[in-house]
PDB file of N, CA and C in Angstrom:
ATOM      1  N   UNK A   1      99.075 139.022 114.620  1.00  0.00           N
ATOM      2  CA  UNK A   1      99.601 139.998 113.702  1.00  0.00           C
ATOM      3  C   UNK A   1      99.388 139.480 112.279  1.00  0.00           C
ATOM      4  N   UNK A   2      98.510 140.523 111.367  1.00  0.00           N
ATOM      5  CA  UNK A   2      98.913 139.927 109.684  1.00  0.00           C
ATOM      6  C   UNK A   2      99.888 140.711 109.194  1.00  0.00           C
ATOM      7  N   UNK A   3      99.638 140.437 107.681  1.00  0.00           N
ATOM      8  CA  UNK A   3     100.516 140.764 106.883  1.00  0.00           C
ATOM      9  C   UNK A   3      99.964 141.439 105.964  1.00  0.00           C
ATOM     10  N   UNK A   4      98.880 141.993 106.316  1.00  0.00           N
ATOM     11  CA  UNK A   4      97.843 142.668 104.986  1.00  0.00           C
ATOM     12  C   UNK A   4      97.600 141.557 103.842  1.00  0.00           C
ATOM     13  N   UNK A   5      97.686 140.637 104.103  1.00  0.00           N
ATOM     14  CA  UNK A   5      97.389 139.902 103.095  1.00  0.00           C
ATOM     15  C   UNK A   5      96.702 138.896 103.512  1.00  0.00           C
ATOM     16  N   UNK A   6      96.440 138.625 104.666  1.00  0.00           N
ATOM     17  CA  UNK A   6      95.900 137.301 105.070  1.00  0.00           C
ATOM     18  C   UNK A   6      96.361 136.775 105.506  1.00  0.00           C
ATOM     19  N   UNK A   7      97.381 136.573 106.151  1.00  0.00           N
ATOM     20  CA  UNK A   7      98.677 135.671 106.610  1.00  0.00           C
ATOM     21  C   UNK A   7      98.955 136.683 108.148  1.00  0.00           C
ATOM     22  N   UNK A   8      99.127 135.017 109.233  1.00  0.00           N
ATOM     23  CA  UNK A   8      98.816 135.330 110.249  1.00  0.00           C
ATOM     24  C   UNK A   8     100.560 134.585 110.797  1.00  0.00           C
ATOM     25  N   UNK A   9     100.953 135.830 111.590  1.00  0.00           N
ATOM     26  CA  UNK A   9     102.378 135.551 112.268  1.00  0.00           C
ATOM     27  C   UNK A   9     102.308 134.499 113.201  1.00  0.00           C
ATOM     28  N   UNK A  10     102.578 133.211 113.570  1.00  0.00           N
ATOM     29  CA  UNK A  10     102.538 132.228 113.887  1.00  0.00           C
ATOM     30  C   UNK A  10     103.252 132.467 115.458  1.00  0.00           C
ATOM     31  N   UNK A  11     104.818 132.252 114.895  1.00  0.00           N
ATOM     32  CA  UNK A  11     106.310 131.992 115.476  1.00  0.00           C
ATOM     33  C   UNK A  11     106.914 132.511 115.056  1.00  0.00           C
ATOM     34  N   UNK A  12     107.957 133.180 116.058  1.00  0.00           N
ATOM     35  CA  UNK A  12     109.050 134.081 115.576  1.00  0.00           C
ATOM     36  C   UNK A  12     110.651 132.567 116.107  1.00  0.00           C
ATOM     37  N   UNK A  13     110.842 132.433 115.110  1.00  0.00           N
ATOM     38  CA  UNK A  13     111.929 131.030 115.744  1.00  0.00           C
ATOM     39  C   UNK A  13     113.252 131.494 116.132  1.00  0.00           C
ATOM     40  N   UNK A  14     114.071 130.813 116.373  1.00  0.00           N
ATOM     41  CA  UNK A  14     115.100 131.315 116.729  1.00  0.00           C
ATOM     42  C   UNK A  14     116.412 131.294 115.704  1.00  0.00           C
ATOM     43  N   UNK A  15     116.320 130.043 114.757  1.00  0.00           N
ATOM     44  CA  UNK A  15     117.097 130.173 113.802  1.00  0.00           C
ATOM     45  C   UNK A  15     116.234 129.707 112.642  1.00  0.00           C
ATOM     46  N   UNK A  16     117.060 129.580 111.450  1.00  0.00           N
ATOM     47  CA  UNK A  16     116.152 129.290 109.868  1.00  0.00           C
ATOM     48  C   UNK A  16     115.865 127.340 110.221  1.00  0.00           C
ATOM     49  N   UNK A  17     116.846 126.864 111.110  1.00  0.00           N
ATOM     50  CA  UNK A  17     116.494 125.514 111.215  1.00  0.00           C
ATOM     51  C   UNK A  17     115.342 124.904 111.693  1.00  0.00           C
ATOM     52  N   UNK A  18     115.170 126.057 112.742  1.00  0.00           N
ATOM     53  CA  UNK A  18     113.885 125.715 113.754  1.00  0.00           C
ATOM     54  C   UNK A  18     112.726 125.783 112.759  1.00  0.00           C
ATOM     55  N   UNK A  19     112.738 126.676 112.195  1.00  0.00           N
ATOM     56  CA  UNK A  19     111.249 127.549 111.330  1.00  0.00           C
ATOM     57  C   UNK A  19     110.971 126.464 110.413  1.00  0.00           C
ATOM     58  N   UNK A  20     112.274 125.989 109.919  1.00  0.00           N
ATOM     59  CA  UNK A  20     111.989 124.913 108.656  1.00  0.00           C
ATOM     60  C   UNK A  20     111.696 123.326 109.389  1.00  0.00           C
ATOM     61  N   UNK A  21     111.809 123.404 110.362  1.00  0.00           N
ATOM     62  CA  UNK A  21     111.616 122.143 111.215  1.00  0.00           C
ATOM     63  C   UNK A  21     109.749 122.581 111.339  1.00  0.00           C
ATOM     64  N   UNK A  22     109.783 123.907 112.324  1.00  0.00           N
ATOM     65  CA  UNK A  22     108.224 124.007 112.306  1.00  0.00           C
ATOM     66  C   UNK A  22     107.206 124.065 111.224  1.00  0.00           C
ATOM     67  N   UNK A  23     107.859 124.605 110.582  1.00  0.00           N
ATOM     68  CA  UNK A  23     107.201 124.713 109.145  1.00  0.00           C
ATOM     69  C   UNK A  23     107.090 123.281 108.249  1.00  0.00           C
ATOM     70  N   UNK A  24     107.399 122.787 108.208  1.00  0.00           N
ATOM     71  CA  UNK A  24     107.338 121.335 108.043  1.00  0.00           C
ATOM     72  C   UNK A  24     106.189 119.684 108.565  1.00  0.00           C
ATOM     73  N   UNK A  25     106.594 119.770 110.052  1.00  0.00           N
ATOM     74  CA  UNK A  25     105.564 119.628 111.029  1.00  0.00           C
ATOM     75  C   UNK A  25     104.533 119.949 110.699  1.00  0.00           C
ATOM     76  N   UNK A  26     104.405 121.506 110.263  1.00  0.00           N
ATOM     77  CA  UNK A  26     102.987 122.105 110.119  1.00  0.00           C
ATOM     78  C   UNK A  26     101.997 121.390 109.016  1.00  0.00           C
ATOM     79  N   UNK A  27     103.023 121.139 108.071  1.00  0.00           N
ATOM     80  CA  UNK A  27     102.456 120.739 106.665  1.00  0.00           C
ATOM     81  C   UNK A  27     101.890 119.534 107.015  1.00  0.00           C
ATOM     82  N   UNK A  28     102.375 118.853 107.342  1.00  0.00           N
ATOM     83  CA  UNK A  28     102.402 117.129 107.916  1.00  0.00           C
ATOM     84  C   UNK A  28     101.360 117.241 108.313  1.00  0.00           C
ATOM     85  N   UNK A  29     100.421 117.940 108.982  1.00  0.00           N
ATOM     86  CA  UNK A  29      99.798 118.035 109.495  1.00  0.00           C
ATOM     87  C   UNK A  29      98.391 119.035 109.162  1.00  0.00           C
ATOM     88  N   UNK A  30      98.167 119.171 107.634  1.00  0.00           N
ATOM     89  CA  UNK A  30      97.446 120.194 106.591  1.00  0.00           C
ATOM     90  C   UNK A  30      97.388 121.358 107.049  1.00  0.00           C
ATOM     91  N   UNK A  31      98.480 121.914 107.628  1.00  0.00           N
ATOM     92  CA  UNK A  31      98.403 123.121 107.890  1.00  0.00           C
ATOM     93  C   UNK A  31      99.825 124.319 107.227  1.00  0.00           C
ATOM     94  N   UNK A  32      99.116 124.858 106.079  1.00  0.00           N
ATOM     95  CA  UNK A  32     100.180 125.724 105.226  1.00  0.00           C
ATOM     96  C   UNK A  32     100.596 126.510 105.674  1.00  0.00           C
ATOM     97  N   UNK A  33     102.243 126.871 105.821  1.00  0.00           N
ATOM     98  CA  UNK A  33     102.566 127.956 106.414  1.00  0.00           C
ATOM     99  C   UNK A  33     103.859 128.436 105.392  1.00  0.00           C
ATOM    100  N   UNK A  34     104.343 129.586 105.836  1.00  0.00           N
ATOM    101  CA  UNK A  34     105.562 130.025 104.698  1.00  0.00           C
ATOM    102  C   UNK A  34     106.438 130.775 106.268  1.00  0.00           C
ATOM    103  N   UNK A  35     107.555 130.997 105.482  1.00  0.00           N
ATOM    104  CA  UNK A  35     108.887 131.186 106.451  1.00  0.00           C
ATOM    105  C   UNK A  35     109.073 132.626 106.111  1.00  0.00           C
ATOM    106  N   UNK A  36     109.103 133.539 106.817  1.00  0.00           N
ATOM    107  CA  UNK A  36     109.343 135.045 106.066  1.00  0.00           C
ATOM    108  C   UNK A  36     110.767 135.132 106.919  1.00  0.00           C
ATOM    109  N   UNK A  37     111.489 136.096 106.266  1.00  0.00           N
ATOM    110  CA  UNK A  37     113.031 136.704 106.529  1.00  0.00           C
ATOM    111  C   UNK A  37     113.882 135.652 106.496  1.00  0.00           C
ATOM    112  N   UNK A  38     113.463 134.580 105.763  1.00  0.00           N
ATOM    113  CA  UNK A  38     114.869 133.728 105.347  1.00  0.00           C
ATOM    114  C   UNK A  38     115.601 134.083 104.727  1.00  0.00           C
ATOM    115  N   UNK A  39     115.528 135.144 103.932  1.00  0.00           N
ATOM    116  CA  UNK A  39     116.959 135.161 103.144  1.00  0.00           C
ATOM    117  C   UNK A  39     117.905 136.777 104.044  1.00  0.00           C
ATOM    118  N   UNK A  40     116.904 136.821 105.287  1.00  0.00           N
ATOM    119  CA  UNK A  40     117.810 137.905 106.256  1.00  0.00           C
ATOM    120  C   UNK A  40     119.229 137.293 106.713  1.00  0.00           C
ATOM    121  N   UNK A  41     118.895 135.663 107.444  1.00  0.00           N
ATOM    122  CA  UNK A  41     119.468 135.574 108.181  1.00  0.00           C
ATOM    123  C   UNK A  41     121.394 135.702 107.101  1.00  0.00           C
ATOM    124  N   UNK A  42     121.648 135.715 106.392  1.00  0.00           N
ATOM    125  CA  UNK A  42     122.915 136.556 105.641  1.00  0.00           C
ATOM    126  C   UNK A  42     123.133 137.930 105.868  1.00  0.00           C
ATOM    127  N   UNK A  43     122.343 138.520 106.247  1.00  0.00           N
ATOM    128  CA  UNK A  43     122.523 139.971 106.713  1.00  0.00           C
ATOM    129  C   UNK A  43     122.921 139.851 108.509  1.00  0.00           C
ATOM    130  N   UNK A  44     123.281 139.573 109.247  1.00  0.00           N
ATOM    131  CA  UNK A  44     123.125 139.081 110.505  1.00  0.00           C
ATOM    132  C   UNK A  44     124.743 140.185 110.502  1.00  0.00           C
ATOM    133  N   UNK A  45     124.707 141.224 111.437  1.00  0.00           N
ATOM    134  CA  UNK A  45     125.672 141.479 111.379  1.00  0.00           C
ATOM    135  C   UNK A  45     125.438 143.324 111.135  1.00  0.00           C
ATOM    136  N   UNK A  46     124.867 143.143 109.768  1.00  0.00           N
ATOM    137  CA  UNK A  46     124.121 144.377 109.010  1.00  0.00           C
ATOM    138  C   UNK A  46     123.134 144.859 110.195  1.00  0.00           C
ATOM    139  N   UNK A  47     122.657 144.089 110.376  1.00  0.00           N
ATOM    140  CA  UNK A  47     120.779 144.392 110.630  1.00  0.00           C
ATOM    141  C   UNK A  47     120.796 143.812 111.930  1.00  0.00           C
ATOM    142  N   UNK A  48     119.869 145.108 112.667  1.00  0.00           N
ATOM    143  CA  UNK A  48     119.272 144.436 113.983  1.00  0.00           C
ATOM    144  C   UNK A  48     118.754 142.919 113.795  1.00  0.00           C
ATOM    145  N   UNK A  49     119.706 141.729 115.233  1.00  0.00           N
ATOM    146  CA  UNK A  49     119.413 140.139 114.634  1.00  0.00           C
ATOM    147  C   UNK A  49     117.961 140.496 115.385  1.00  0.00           C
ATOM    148  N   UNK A  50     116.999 141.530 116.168  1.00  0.00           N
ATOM    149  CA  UNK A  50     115.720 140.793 116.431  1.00  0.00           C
ATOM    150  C   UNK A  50     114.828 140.872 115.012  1.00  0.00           C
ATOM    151  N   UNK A  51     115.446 142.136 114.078  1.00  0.00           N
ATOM    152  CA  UNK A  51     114.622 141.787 112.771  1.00  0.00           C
ATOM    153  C   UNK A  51     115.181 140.835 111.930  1.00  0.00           C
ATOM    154  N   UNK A  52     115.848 139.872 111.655  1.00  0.00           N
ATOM    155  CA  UNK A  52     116.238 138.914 110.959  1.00  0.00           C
ATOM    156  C   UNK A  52     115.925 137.506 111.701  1.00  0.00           C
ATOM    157  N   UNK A  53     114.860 137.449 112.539  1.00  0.00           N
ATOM    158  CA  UNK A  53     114.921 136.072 112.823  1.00  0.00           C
ATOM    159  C   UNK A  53     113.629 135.718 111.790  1.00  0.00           C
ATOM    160  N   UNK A  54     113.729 134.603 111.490  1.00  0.00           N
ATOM    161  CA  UNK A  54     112.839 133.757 110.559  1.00  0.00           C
ATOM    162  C   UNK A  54     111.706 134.167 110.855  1.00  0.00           C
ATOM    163  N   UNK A  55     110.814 134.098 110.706  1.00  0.00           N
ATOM    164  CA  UNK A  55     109.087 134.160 111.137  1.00  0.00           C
ATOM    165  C   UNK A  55     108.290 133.005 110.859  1.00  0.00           C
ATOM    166  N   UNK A  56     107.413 132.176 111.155  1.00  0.00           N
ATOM    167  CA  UNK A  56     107.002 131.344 110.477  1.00  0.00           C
ATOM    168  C   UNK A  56     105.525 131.849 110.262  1.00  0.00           C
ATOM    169  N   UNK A  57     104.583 131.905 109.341  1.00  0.00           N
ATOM    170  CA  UNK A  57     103.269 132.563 108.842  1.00  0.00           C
ATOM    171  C   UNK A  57     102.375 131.636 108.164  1.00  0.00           C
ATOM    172  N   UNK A  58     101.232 131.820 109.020  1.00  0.00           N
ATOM    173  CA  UNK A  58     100.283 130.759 108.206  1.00  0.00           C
ATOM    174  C   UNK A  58      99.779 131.849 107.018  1.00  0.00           C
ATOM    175  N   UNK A  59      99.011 130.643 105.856  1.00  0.00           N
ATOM    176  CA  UNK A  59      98.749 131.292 104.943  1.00  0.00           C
ATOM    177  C   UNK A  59      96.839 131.333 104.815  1.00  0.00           C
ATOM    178  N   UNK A  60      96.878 130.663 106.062  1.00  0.00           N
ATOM    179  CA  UNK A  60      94.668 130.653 106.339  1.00  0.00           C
ATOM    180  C   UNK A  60      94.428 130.603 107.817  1.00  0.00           C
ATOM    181  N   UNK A  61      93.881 132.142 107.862  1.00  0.00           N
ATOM    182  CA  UNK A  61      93.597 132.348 108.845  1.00  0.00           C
ATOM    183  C   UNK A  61      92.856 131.201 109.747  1.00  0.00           C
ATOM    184  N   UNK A  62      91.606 130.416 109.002  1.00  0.00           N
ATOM    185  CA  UNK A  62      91.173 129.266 109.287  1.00  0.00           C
ATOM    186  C   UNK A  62      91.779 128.373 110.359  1.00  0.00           C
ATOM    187  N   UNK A  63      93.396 128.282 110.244  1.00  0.00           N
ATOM    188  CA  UNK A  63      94.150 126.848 110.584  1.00  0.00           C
ATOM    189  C   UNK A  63      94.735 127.750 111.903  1.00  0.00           C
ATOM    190  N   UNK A  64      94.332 128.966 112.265  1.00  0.00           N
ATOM    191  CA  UNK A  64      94.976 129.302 113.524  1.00  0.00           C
ATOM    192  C   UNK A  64      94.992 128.438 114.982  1.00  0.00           C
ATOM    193  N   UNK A  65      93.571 128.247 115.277  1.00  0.00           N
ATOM    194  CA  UNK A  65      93.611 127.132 116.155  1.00  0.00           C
ATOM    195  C   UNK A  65      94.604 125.451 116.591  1.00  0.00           C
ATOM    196  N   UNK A  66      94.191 125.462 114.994  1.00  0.00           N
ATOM    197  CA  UNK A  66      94.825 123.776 115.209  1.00  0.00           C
ATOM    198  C   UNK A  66      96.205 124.397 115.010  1.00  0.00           C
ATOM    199  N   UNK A  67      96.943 125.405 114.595  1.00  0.00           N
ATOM    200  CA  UNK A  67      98.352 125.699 114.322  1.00  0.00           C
ATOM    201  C   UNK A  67      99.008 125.714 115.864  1.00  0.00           C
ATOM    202  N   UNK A  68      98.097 126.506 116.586  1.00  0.00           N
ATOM    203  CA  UNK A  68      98.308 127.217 117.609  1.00  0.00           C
ATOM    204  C   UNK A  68      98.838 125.754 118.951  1.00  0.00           C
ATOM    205  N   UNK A  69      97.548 124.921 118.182  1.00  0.00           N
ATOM    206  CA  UNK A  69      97.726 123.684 119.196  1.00  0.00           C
ATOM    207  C   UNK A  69      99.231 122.873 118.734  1.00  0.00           C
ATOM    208  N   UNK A  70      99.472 122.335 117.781  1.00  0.00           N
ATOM    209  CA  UNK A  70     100.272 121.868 117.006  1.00  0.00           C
ATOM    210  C   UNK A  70     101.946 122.640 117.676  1.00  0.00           C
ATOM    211  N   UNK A  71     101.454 124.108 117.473  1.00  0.00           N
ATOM    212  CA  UNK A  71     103.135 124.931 118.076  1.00  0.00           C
ATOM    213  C   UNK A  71     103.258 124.471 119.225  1.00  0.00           C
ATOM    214  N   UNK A  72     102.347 124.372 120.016  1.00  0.00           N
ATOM    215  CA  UNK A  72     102.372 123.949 121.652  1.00  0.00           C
ATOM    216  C   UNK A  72     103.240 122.761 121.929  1.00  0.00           C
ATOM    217  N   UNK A  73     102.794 121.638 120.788  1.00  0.00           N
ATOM    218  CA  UNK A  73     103.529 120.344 120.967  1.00  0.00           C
ATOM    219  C   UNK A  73     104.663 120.523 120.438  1.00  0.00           C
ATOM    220  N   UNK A  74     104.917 121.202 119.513  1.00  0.00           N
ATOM    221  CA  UNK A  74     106.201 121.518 119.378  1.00  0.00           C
ATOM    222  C   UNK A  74     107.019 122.070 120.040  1.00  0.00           C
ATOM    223  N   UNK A  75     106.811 123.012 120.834  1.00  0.00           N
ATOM    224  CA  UNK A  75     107.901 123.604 121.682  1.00  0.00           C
ATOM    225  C   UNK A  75     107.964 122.723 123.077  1.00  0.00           C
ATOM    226  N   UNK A  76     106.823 122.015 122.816  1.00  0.00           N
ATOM    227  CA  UNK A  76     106.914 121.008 124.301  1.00  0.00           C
ATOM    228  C   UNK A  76     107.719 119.896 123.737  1.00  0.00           C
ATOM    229  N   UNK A  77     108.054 119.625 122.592  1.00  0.00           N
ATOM    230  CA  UNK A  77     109.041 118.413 122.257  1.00  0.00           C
ATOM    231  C   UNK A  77     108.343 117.064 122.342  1.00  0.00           C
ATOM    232  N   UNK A  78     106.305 116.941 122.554  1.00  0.00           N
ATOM    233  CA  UNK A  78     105.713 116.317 122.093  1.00  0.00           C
ATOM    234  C   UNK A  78     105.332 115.475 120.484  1.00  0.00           C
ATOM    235  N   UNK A  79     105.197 114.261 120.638  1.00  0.00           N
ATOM    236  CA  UNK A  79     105.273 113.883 119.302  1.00  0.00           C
ATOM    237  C   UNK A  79     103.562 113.217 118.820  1.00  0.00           C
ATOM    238  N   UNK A  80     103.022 113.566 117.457  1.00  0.00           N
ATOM    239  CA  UNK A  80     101.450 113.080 117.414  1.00  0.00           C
ATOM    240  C   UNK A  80     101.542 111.400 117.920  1.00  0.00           C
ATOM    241  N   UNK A  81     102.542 111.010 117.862  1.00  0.00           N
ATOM    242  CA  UNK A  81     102.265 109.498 117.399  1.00  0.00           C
ATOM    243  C   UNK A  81     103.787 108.854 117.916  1.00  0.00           C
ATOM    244  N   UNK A  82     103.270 107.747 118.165  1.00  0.00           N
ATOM    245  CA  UNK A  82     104.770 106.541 118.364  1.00  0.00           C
ATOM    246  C   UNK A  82     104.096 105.063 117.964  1.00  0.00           C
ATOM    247  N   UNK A  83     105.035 104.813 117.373  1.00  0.00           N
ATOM    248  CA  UNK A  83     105.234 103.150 117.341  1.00  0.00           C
ATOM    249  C   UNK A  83     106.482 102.565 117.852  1.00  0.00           C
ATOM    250  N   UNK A  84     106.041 101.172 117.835  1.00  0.00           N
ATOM    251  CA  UNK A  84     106.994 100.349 118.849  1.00  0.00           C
ATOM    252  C   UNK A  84     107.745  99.391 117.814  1.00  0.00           C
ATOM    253  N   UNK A  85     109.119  99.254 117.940  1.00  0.00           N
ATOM    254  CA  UNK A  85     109.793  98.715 116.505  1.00  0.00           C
ATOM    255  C   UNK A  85     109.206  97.308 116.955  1.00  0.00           C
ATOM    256  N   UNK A  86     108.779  96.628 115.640  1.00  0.00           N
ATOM    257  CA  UNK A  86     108.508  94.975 116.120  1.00  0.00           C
ATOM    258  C   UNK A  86     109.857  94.085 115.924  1.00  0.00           C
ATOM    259  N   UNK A  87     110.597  94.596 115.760  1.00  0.00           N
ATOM    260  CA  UNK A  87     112.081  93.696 116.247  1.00  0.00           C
ATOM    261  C   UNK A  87     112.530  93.577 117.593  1.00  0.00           C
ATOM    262  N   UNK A  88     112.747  94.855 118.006  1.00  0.00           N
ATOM    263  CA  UNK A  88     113.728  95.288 118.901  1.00  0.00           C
ATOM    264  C   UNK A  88     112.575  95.862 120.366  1.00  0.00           C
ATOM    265  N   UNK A  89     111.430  96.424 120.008  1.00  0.00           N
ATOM    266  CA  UNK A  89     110.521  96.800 120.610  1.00  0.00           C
ATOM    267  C   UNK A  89     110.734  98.286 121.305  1.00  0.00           C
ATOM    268  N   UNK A  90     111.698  98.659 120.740  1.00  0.00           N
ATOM    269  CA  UNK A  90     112.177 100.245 120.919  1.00  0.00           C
ATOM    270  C   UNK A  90     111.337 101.462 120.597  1.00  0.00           C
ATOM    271  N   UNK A  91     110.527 102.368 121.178  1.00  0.00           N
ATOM    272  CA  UNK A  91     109.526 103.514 120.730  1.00  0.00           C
ATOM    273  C   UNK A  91     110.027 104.803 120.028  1.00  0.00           C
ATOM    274  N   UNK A  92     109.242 104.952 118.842  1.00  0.00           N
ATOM    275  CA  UNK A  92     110.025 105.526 118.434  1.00  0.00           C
ATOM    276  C   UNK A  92     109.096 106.546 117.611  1.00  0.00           C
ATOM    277  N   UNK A  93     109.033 107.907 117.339  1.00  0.00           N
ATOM    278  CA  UNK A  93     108.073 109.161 117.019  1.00  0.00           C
ATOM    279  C   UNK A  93     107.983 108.360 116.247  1.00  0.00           C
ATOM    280  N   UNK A  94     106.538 108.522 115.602  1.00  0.00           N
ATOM    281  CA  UNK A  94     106.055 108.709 114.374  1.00  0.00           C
ATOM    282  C   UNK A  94     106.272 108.863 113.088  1.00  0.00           C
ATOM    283  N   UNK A  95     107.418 109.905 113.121  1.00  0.00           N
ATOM    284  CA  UNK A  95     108.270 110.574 111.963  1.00  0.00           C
ATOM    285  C   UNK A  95     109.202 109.558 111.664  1.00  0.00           C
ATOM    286  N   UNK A  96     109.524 108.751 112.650  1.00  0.00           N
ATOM    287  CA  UNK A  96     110.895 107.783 111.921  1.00  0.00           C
ATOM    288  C   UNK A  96     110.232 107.034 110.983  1.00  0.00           C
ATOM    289  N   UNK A  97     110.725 106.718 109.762  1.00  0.00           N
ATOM    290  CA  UNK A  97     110.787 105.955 108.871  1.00  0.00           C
ATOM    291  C   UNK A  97     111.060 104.866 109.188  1.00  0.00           C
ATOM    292  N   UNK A  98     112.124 104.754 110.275  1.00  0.00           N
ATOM    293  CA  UNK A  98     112.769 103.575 110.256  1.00  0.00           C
ATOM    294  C   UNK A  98     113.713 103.689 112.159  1.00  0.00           C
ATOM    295  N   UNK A  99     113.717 102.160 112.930  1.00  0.00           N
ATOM    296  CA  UNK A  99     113.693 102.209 114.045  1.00  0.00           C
ATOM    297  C   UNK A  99     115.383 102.938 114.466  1.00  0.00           C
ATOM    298  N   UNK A 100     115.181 103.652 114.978  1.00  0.00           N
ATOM    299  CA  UNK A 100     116.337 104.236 115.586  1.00  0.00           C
ATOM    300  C   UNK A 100     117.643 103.473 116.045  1.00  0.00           C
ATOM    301  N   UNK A 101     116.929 102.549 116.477  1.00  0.00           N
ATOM    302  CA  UNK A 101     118.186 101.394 116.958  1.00  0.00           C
ATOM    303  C   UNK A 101     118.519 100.504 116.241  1.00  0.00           C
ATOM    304  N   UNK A 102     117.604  99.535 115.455  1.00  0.00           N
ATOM    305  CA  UNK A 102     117.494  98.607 114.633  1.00  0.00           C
ATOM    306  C   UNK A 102     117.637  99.213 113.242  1.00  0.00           C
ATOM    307  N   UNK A 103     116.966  99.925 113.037  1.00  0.00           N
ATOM    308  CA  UNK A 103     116.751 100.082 111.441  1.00  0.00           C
ATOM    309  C   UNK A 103     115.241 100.023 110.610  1.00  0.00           C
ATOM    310  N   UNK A 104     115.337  98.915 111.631  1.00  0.00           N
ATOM    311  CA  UNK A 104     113.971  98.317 110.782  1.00  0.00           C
ATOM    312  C   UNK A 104     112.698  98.789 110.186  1.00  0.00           C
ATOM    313  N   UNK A 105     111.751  98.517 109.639  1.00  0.00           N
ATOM    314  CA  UNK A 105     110.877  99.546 109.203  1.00  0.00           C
ATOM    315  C   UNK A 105     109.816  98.709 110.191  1.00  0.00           C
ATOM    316  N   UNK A 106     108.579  99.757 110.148  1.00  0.00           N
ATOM    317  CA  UNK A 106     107.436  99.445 111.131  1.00  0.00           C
ATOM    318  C   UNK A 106     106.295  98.893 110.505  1.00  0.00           C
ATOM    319  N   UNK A 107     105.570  97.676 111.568  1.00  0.00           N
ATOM    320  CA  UNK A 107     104.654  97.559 110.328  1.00  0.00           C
ATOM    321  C   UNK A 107     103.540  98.318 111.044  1.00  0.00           C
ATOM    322  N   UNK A 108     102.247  98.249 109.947  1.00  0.00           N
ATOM    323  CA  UNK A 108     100.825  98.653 110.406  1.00  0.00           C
ATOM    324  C   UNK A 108     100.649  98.648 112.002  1.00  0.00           C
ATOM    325  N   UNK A 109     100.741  97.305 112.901  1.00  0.00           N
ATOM    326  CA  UNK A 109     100.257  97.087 113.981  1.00  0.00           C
ATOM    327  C   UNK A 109     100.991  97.955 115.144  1.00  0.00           C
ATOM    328  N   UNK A 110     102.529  98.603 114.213  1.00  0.00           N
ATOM    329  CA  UNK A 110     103.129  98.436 115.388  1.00  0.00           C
ATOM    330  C   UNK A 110     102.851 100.949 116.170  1.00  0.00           C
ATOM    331  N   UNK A 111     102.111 101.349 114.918  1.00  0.00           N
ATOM    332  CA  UNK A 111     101.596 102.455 115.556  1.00  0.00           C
ATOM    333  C   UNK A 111     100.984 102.338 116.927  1.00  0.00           C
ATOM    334  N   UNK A 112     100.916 103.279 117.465  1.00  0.00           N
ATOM    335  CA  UNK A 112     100.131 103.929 117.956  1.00  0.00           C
ATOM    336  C   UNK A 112     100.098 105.705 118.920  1.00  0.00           C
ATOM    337  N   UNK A 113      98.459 105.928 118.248  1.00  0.00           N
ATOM    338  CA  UNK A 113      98.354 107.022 118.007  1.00  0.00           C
ATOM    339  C   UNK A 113      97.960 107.732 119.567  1.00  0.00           C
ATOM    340  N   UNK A 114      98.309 109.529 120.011  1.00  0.00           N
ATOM    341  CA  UNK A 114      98.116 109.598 121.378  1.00  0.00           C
ATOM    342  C   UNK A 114      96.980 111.061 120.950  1.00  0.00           C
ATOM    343  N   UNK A 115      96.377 111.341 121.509  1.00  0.00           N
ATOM    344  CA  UNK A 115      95.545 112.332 121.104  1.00  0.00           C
ATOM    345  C   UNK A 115      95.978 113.714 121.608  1.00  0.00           C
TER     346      UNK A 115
END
C-alpha cells in the first residue's frame, strides 16, 4: 500500500511503543521509515482503535526488501548480532551498550556477527 507519495506501508503495530521500537531498528540499519497516526493514539476512545494504530512507512520504495527482511527478525525477536561480555562471558544483543549482568562494556573481539 502507498501513500501517493512514495511511501510504502510497512507495519501496522500494535501500540506507538512497538512502531518506535521498529522504527528505530529500521534506522540502525539504513533503512528510513516514519510512524504515521501517532498523534491518533489520544483519540482512542473517539475513533475506531483499528484506525488509530501507529503505522510504520518506509520513505524508499528501494529499501522494501531488506525492510521486509529486517520486520521478519523483528517480530521473530531475532537479534543482527551478539557479543559475549569478556568479564562475565554472558551473551548479549548487539544493541547493549553495556553487559546486562555485569555492566561492563564490550570490547572489539568480543562481537559476533550471525547472518
Amino acid at each position: 500500500m502507498t501513500d501517493g507519495l512514495g511511501k510504502l506501508k510497512l507495519f501496522t503495530a500494535g501500540d506507538i511503543i512497538e512502531a518506535h521500537l521498529l522504527q528505530a531498528f529500521l534506522r540502525s540499519q539504513g533503512v528510513d521509515a516514519v510512524i504515521k497516526n501517532e498523534s491518533l493514539q489520544t483519540g482512542l476512545g473517539e475513533l475506531p482503535f483499528v484506525e488509530s494504530w501507529p503505522e510504520v512507512w518506509l520513505i524508499q520504495a528501494r529499501d522494501w526488501d531488506k525492510a521486509h527482511q529486517l520486520l521478519a527478525g523483528f517480530i521473530s525477536g531475532e537479534t543482527i548480532g551478539e557479543w559475549s561480555c569478556p568479564v562475565c562471558g554472558e551473551r548479549n544483543p548487539d544493541t547493549f551498550e553495556l553487559c546486562w549482568v555485569c555492566a561492563k562494556v564490550p570490547t572489539d573481539e568480543a562481537y559476533e556477527f550471525r547472518a
